[in-house]
C-alpha atoms as a PDB file:
ATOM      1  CA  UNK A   1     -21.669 -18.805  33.534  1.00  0.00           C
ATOM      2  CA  UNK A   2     -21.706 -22.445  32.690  1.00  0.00           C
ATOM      3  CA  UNK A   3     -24.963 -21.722  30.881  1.00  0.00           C
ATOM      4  CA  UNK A   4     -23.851 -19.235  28.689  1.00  0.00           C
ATOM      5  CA  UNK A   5     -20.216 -21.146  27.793  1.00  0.00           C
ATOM      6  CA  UNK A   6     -22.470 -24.237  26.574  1.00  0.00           C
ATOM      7  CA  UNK A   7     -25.009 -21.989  24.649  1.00  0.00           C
ATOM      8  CA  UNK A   8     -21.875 -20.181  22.947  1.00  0.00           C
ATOM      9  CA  UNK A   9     -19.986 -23.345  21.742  1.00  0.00           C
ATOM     10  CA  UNK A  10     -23.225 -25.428  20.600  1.00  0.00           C
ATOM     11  CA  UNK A  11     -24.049 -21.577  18.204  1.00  0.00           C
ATOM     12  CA  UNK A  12     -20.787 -22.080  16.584  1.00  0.00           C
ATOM     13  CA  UNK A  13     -21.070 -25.911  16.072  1.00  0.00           C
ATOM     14  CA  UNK A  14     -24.634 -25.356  14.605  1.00  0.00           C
ATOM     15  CA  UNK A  15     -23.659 -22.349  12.181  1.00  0.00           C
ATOM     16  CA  UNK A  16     -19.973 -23.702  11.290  1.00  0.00           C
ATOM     17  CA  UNK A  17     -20.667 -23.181   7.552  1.00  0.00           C
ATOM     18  CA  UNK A  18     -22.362 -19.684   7.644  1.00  0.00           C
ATOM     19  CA  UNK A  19     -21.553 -18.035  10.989  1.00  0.00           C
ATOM     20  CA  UNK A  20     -18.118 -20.005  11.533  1.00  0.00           C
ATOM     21  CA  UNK A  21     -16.483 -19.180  15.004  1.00  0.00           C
ATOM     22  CA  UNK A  22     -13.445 -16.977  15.086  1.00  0.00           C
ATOM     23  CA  UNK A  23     -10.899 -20.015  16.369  1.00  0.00           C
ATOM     24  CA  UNK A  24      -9.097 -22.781  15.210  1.00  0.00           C
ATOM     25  CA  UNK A  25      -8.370 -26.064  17.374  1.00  0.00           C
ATOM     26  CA  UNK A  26      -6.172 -28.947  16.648  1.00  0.00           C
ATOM     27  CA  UNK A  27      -9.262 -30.990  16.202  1.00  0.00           C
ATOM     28  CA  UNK A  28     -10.752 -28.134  13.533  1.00  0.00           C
ATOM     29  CA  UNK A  29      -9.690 -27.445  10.177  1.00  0.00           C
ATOM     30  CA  UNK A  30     -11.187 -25.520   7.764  1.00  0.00           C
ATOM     31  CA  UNK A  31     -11.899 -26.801   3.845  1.00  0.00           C
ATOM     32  CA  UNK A  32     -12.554 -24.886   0.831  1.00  0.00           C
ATOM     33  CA  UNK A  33     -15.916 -23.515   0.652  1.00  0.00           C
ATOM     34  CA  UNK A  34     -15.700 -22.920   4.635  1.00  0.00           C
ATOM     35  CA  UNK A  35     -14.882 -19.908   6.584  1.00  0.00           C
ATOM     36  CA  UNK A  36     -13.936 -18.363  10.258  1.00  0.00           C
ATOM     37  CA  UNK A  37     -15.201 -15.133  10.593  1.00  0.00           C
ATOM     38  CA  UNK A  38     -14.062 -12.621  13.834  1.00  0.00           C
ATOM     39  CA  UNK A  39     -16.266 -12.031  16.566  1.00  0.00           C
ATOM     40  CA  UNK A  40     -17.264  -8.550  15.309  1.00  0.00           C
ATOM     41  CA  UNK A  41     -18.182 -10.010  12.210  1.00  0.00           C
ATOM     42  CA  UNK A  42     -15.538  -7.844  10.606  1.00  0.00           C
ATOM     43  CA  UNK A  43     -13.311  -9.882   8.708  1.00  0.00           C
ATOM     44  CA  UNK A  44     -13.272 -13.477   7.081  1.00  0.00           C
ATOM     45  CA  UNK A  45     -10.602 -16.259   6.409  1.00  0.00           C
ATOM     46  CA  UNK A  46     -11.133 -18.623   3.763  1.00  0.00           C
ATOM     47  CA  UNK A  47     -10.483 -19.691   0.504  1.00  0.00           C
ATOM     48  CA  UNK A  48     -10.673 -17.508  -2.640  1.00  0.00           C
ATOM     49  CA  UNK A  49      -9.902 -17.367  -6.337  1.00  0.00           C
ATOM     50  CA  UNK A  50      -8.625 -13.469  -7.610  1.00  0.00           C
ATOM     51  CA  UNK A  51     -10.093 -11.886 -10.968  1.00  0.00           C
ATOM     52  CA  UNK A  52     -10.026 -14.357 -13.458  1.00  0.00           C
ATOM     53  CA  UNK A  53      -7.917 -17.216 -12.075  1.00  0.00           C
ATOM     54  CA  UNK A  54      -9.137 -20.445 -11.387  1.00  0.00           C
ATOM     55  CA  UNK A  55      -6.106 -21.260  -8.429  1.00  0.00           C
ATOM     56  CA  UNK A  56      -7.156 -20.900  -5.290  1.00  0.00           C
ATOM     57  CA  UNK A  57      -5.367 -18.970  -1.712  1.00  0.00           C
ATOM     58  CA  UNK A  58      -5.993 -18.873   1.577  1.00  0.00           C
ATOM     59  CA  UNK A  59      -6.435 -14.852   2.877  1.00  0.00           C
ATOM     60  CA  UNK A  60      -8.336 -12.706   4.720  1.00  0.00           C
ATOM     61  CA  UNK A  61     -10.828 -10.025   3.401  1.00  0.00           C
ATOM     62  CA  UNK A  62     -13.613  -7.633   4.806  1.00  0.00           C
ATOM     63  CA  UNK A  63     -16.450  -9.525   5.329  1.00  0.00           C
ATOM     64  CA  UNK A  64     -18.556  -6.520   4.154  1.00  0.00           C
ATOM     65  CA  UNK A  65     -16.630  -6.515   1.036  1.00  0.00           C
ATOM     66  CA  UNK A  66     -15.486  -9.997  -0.016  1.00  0.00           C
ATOM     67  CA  UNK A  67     -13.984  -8.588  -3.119  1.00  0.00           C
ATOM     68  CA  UNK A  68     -10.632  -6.205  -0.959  1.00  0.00           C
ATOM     69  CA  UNK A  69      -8.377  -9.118   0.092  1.00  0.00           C
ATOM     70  CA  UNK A  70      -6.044  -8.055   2.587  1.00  0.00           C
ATOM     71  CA  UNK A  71      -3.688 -10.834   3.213  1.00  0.00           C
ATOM     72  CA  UNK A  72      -2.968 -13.646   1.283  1.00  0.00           C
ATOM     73  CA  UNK A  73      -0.904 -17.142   3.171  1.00  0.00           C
ATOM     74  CA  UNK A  74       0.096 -18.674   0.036  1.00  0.00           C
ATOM     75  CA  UNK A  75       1.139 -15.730  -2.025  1.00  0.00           C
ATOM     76  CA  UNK A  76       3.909 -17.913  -4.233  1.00  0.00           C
ATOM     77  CA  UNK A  77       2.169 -21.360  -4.181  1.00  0.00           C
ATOM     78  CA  UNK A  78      -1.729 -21.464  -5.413  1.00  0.00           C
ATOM     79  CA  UNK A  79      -3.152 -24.642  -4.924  1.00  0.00           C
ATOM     80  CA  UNK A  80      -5.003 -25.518  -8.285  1.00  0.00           C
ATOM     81  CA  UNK A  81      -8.032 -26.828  -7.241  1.00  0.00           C
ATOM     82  CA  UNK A  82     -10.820 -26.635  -4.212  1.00  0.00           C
ATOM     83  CA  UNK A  83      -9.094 -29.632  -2.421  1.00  0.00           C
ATOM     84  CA  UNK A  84      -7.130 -26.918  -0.009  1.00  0.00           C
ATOM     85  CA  UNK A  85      -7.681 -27.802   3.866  1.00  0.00           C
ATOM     86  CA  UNK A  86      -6.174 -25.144   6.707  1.00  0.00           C
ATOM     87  CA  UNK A  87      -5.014 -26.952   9.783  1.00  0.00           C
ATOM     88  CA  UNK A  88      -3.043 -26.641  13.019  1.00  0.00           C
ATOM     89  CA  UNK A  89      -0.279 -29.384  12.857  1.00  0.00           C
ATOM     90  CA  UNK A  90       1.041 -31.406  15.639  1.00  0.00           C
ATOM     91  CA  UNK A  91       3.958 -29.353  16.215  1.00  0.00           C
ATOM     92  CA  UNK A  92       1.822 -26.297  16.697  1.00  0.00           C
ATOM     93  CA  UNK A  93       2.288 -24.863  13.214  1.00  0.00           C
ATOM     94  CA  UNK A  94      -1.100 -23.475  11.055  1.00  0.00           C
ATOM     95  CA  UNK A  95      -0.589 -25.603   7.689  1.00  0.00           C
ATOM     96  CA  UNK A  96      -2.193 -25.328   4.659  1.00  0.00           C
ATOM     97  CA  UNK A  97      -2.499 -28.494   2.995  1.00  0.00           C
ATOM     98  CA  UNK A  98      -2.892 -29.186  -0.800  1.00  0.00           C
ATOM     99  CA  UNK A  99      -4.616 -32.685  -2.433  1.00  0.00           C
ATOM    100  CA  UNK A 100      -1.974 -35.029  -1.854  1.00  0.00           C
ATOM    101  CA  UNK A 101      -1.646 -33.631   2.110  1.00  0.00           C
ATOM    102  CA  UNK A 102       1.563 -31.691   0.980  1.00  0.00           C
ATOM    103  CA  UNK A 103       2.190 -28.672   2.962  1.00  0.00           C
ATOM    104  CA  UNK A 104       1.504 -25.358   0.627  1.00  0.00           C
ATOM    105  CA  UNK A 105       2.166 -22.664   3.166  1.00  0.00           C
ATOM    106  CA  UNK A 106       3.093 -23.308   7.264  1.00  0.00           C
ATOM    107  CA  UNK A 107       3.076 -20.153  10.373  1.00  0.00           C
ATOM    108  CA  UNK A 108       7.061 -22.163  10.694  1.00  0.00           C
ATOM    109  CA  UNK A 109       7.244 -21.343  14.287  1.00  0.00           C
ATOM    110  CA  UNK A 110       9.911 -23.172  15.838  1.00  0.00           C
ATOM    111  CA  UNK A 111       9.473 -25.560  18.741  1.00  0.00           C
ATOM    112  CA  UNK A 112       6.134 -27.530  19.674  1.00  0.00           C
ATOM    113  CA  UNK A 113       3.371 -25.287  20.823  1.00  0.00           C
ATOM    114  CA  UNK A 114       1.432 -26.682  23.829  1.00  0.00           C
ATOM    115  CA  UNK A 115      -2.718 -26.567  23.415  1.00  0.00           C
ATOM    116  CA  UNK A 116      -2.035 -23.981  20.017  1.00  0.00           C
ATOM    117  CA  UNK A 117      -5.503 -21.711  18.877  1.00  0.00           C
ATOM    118  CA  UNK A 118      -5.449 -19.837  15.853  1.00  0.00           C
ATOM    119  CA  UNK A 119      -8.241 -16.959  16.195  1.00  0.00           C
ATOM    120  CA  UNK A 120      -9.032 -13.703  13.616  1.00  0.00           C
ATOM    121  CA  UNK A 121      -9.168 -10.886  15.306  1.00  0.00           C
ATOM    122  CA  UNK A 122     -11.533  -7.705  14.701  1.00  0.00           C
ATOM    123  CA  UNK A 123      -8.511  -6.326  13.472  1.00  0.00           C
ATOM    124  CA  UNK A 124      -7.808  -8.574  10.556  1.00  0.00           C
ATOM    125  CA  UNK A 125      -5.124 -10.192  12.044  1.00  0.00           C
ATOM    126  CA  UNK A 126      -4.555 -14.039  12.201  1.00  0.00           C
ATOM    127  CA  UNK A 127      -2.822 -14.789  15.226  1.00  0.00           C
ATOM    128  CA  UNK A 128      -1.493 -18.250  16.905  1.00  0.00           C
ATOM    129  CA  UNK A 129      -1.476 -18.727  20.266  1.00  0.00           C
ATOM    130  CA  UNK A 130      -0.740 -21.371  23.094  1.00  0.00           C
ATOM    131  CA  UNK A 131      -4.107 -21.660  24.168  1.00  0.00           C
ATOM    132  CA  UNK A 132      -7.371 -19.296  24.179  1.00  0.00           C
ATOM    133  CA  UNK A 133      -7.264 -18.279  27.673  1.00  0.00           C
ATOM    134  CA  UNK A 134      -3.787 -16.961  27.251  1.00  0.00           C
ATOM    135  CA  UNK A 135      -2.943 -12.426  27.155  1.00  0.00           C
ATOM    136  CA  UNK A 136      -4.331 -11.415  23.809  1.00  0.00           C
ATOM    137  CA  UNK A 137      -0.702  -9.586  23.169  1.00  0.00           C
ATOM    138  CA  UNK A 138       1.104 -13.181  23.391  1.00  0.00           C
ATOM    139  CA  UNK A 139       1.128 -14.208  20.330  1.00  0.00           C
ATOM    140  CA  UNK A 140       3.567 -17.156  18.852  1.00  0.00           C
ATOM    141  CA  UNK A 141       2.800 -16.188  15.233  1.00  0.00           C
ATOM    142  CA  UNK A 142       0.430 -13.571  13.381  1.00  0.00           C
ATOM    143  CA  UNK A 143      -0.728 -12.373  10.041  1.00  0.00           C
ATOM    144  CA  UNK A 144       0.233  -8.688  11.110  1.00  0.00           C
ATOM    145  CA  UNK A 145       4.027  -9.237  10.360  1.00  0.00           C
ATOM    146  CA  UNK A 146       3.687 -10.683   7.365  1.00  0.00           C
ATOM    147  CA  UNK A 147       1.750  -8.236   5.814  1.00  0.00           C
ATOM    148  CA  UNK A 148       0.936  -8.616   1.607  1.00  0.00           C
ATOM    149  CA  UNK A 149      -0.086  -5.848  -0.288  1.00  0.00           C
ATOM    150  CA  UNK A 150      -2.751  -3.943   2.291  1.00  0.00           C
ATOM    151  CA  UNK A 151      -2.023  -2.007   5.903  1.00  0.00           C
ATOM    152  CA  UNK A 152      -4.562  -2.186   8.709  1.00  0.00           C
ATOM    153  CA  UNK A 153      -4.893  -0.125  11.540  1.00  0.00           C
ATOM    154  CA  UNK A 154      -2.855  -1.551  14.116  1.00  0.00           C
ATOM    155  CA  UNK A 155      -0.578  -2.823  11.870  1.00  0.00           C
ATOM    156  CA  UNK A 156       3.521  -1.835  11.957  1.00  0.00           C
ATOM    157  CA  UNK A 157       5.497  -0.795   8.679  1.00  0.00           C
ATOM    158  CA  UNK A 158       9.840  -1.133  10.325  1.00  0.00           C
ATOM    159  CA  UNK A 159      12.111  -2.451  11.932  1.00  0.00           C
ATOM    160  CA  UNK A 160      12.668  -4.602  14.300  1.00  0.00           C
ATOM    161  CA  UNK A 161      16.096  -3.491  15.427  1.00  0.00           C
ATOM    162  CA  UNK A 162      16.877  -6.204  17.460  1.00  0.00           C
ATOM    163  CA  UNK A 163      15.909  -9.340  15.170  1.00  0.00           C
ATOM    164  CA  UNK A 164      16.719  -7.875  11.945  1.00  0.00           C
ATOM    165  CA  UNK A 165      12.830  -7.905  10.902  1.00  0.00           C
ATOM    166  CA  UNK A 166      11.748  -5.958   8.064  1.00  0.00           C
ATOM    167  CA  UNK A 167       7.597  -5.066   7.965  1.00  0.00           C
ATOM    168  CA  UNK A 168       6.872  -3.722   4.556  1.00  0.00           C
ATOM    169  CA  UNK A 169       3.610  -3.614   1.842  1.00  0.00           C
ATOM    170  CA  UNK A 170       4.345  -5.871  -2.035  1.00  0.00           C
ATOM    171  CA  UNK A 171       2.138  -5.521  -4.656  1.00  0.00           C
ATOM    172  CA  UNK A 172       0.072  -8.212  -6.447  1.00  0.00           C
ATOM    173  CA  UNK A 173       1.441  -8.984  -9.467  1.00  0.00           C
ATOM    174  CA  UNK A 174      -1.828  -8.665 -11.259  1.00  0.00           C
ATOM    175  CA  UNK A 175      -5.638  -8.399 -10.126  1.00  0.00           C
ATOM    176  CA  UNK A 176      -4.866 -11.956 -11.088  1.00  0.00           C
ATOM    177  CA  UNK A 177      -2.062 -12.901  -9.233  1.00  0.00           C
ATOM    178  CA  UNK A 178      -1.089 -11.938  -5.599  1.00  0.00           C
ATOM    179  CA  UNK A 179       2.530 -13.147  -5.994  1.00  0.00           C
ATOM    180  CA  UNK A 180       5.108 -10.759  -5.068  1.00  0.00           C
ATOM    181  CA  UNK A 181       4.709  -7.432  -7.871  1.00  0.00           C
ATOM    182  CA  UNK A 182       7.542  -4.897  -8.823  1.00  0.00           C
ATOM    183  CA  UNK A 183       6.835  -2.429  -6.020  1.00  0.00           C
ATOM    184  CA  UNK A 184       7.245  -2.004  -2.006  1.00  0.00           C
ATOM    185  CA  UNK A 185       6.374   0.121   0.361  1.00  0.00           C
ATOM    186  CA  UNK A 186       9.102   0.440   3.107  1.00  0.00           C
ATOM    187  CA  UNK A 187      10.307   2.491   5.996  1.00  0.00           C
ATOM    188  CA  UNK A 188      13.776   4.253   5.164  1.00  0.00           C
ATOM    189  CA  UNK A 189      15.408   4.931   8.019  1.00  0.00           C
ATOM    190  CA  UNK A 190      18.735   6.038   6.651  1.00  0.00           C
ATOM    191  CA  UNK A 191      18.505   9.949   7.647  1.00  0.00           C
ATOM    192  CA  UNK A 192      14.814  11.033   8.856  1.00  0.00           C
ATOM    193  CA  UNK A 193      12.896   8.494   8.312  1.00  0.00           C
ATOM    194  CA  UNK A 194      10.024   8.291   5.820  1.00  0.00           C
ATOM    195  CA  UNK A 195       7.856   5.944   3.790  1.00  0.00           C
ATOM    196  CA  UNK A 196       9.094   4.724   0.514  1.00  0.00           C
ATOM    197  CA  UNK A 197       7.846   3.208  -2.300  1.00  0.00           C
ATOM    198  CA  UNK A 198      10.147   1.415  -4.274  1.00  0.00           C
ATOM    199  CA  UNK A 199       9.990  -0.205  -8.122  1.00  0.00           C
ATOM    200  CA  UNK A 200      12.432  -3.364  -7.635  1.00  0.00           C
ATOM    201  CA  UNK A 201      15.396  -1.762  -6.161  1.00  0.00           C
ATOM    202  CA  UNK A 202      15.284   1.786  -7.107  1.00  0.00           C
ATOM    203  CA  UNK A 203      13.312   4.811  -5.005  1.00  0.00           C
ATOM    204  CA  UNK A 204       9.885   4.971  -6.831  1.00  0.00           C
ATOM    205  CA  UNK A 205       7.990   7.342  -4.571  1.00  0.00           C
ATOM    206  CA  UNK A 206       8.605   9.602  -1.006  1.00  0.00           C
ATOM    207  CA  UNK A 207       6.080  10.582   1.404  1.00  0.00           C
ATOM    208  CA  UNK A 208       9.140  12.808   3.761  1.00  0.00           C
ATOM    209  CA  UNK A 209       9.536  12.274   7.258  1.00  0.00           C
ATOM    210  CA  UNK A 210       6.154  12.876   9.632  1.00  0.00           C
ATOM    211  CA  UNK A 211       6.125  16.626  10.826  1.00  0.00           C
ATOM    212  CA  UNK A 212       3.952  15.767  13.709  1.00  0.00           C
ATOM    213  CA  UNK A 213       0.837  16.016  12.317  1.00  0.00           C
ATOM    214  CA  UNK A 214       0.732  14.414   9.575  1.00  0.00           C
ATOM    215  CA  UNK A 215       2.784  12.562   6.854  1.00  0.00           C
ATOM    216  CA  UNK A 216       4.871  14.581   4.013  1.00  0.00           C
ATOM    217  CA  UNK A 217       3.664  14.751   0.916  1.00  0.00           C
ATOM    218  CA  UNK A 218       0.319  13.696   1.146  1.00  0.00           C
ATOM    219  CA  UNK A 219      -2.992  15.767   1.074  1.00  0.00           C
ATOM    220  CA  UNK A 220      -3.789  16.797   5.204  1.00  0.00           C
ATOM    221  CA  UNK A 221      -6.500  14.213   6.105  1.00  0.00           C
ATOM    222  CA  UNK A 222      -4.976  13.293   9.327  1.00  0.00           C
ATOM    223  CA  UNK A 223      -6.449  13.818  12.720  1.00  0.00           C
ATOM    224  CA  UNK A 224      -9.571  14.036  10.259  1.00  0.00           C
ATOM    225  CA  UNK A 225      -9.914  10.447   9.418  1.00  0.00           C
ATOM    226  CA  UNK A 226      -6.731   8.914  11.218  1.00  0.00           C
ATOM    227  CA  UNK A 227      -4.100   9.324  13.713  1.00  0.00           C
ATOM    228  CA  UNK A 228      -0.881   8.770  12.238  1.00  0.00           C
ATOM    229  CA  UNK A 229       2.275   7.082  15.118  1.00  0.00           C
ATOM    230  CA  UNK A 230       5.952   6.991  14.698  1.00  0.00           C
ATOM    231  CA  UNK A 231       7.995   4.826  17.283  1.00  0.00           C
ATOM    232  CA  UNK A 232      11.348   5.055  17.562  1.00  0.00           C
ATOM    233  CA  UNK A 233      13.066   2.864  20.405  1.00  0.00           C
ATOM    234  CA  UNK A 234      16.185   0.505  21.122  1.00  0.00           C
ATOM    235  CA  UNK A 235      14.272  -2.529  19.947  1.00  0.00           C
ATOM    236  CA  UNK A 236      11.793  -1.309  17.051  1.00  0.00           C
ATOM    237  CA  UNK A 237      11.656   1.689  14.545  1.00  0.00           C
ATOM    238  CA  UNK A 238       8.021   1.861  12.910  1.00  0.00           C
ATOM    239  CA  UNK A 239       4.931   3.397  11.432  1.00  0.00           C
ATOM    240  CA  UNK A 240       1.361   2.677  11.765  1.00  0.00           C
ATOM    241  CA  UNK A 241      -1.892   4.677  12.405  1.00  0.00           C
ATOM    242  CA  UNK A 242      -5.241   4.338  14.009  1.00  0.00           C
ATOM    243  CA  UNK A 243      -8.550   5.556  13.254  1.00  0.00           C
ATOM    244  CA  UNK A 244     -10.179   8.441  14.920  1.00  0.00           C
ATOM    245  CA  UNK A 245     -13.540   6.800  15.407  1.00  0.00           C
ATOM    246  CA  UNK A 246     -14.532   3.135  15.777  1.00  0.00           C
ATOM    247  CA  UNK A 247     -17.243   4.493  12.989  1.00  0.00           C
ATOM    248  CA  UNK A 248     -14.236   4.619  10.350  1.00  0.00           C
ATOM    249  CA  UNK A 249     -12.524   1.872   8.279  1.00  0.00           C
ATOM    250  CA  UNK A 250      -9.831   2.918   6.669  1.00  0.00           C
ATOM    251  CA  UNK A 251      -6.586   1.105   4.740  1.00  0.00           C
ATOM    252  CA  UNK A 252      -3.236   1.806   3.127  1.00  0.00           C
ATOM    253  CA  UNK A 253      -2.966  -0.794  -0.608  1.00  0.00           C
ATOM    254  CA  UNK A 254      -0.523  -0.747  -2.807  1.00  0.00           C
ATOM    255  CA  UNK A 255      -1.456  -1.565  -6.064  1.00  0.00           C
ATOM    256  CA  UNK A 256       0.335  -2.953  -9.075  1.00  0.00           C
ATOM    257  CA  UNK A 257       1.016   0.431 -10.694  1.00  0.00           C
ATOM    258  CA  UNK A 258       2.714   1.660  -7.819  1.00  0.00           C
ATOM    259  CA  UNK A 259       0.232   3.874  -6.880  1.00  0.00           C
ATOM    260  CA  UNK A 260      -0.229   3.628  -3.125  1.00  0.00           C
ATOM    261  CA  UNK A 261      -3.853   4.709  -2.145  1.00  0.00           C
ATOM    262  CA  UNK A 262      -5.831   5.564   1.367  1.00  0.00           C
ATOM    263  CA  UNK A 263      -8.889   4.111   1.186  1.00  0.00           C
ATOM    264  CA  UNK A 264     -12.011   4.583   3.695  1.00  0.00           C
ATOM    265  CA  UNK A 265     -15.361   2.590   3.304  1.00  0.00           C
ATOM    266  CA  UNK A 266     -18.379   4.347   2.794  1.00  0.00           C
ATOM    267  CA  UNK A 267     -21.322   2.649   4.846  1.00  0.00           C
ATOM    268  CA  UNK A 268     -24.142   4.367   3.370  1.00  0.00           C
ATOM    269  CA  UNK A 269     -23.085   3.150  -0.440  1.00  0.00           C
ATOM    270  CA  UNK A 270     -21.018   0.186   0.576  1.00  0.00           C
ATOM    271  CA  UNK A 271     -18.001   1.365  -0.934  1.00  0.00           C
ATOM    272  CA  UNK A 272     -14.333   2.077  -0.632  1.00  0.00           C
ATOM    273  CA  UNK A 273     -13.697   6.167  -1.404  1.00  0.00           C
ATOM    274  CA  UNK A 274     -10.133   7.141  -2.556  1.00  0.00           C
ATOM    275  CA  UNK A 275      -8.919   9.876   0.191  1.00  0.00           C
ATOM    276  CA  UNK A 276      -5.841  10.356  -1.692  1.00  0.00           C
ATOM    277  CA  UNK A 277      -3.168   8.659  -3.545  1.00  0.00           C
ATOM    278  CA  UNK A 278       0.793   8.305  -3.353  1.00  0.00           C
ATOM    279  CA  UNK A 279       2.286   9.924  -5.694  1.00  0.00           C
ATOM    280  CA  UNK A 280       0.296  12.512  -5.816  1.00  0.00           C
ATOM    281  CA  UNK A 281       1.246  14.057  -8.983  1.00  0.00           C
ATOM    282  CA  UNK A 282       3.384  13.444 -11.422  1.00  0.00           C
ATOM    283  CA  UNK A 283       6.378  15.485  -9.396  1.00  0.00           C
ATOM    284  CA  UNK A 284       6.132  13.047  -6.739  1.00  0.00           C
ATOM    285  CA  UNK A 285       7.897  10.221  -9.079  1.00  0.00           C
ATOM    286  CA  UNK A 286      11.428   9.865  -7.232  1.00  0.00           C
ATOM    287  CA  UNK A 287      14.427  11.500  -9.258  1.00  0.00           C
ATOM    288  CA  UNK A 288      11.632  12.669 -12.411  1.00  0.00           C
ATOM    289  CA  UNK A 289      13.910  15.727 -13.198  1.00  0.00           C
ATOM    290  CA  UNK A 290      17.196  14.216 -12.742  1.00  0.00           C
ATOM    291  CA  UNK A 291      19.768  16.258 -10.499  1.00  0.00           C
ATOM    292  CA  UNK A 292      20.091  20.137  -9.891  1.00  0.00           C
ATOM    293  CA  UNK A 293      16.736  20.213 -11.074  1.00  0.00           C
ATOM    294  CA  UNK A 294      13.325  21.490 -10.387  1.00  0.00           C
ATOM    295  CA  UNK A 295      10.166  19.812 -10.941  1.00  0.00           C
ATOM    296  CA  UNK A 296       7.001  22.474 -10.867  1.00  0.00           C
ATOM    297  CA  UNK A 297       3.300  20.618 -12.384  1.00  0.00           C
ATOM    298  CA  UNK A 298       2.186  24.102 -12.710  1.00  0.00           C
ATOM    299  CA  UNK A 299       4.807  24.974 -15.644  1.00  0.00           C
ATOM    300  CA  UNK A 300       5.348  23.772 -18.923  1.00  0.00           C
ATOM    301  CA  UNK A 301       7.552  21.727 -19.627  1.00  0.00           C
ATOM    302  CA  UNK A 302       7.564  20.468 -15.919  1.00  0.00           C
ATOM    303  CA  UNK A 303      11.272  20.252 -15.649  1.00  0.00           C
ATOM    304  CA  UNK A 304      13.272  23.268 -14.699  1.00  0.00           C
ATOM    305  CA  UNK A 305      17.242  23.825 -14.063  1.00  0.00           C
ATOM    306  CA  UNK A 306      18.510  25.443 -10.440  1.00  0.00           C
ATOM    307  CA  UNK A 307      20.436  28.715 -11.484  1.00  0.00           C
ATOM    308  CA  UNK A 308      23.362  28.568 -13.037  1.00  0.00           C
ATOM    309  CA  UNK A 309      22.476  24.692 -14.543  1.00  0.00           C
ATOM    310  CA  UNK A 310      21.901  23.920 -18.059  1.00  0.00           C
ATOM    311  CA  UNK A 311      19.923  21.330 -19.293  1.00  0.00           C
ATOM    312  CA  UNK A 312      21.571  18.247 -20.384  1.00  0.00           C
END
């Protein structure tokens, strides 16, 4: 057993700038043009610059497809040049550090973490924990409630009822920009609960509740391609989903439009195929015929009065 410990550590020392290891120490950090990459070779954390912009962000993307980004730390605060440097800090905190040692983005736990890992998970989650040998589900901080503009399997869209806690998707602003966009996508629980879209603070787009199968509004792919799961308890109201097979990778990202889109990589041509797309047609816009109306995409002009209603 000793063996194999040794031969494991002295892999990841040797390959730290190809085939990083999947953990963080206090006595590790990672610089721009490094990476960590989880064990599965499945995702990668490091340093990147979007579209056209020269700044620079610490996130997370699919190591088979550098380009889909699925978490960004430092959404609001770019650091301009290739001087960024990701670090556990000495109160236990992950800390992204800009040229002048200035802290760009910090995990902000509170209190002083004893022996503190950060690993990346198979699942694309960052997660901070007291030390490596401690329950995988004891986690002091992690990506996964912080989410940016892209849900993993695994991941929750809710409420935490008892802190308050709100788990919810925000655009990019542009292919650009990942800063905060106009739109969210949200868990309403007011009435039956069901997934929301929202443009600022009005209702954009509405999936209805989940009828037990699958989610309202959208095209019948589930148990197909992925289990959707609604929990409702004392202490936490939320949505997420899983996969049917190992074999299938599959995502939720909202994109600046609005348009929310289920996504599922092809292995054979390396690509992400569009399963379907929220809102589906031009019907599914929230409110698009105004009240005691009816909107049909079949008729012309879409927009038809209930019985006994005139238009205004």
């Amino acid at each position: 057993m000793e063996w194999h410990l040794s031969f494991f550590l002295v892999f990841c020392f040797s390959f730290v700038f190809s085939f990083a290891c999947d953990t963080i120490t206090p006595t590790q950090s990672i610089s721009d043009g490094q990476t960590i990459v989880s064990s599965f070779q499945s995702f990668e954390l490091g340093f990147f610059s979007p579209g056209k912009s020269q700044n620079r962000y610490l996130g997370i993307w699919f190591k088979s497809s550098p380009e889909s980004v699925v978490w960004v730390a430092n959404r609001n605060n770019p650091i301009i040049d290739s001087t960024g440097v990701l670090s556990i800090s000495k109160d236990g905190n992950l800390v992204l550090l800009n040229q002048i040692q200035s802290i760009i983005w910090s995990s902000n736990i509170s209190g002083v973490a004893e022996d503190p890992v950060a690993q990346l998970l198979d699942s694309g989650n960052l997660v901070l924990r007291k030390n490596i040998s401690v329950n995988s589900g004891s986690y002091l901080w992690q990506s996964f409630d912080y989410p940016s503009d892209t849900m993993l399997a695994g991941m929750k869209l809710g409420w935490n009822l008892t802190t308050g806690q709100q788990l919810y998707l925000t655009s990019w602003k542009s292919t650009d920009d990942p800063s905060p966009g106009n739109f969210t996508y949200n868990l309403d629980i007011l009435g039956l609960p069901q997934l929301v879209i929202y443009k600022g603070s009005m209702k954009w787009s509405r999936t209805g509740p989940l009828n037990g199968i699958y989610v309202g509004a959208t095209p019948n792919v589930a148990n197909m391609v992925f289990n959707p799961i609604m929990v409702f308890n004392p202490d936490e109201m939320y949505y997420m989903y899983r996969p049917v097979s190992d074999n299938i990778v599959t995502l939720l990202k909202l994109n600046q439009s609005g348009s929310l889109e289920r996504l599922i990589w092809n292995k054979n041509t390396a690509e992400w195929k569009v399963l379907y797309s929220m809102p589906y047609d031009t019907c599914d816009i929230y409110g698009r015929c105004g009240g005691n109306a009816i909107c049909s995409v079949s008729k012309s002009p879409i927009c038809n009065c209930l019985t006994g209603f005139v238009p205004k």
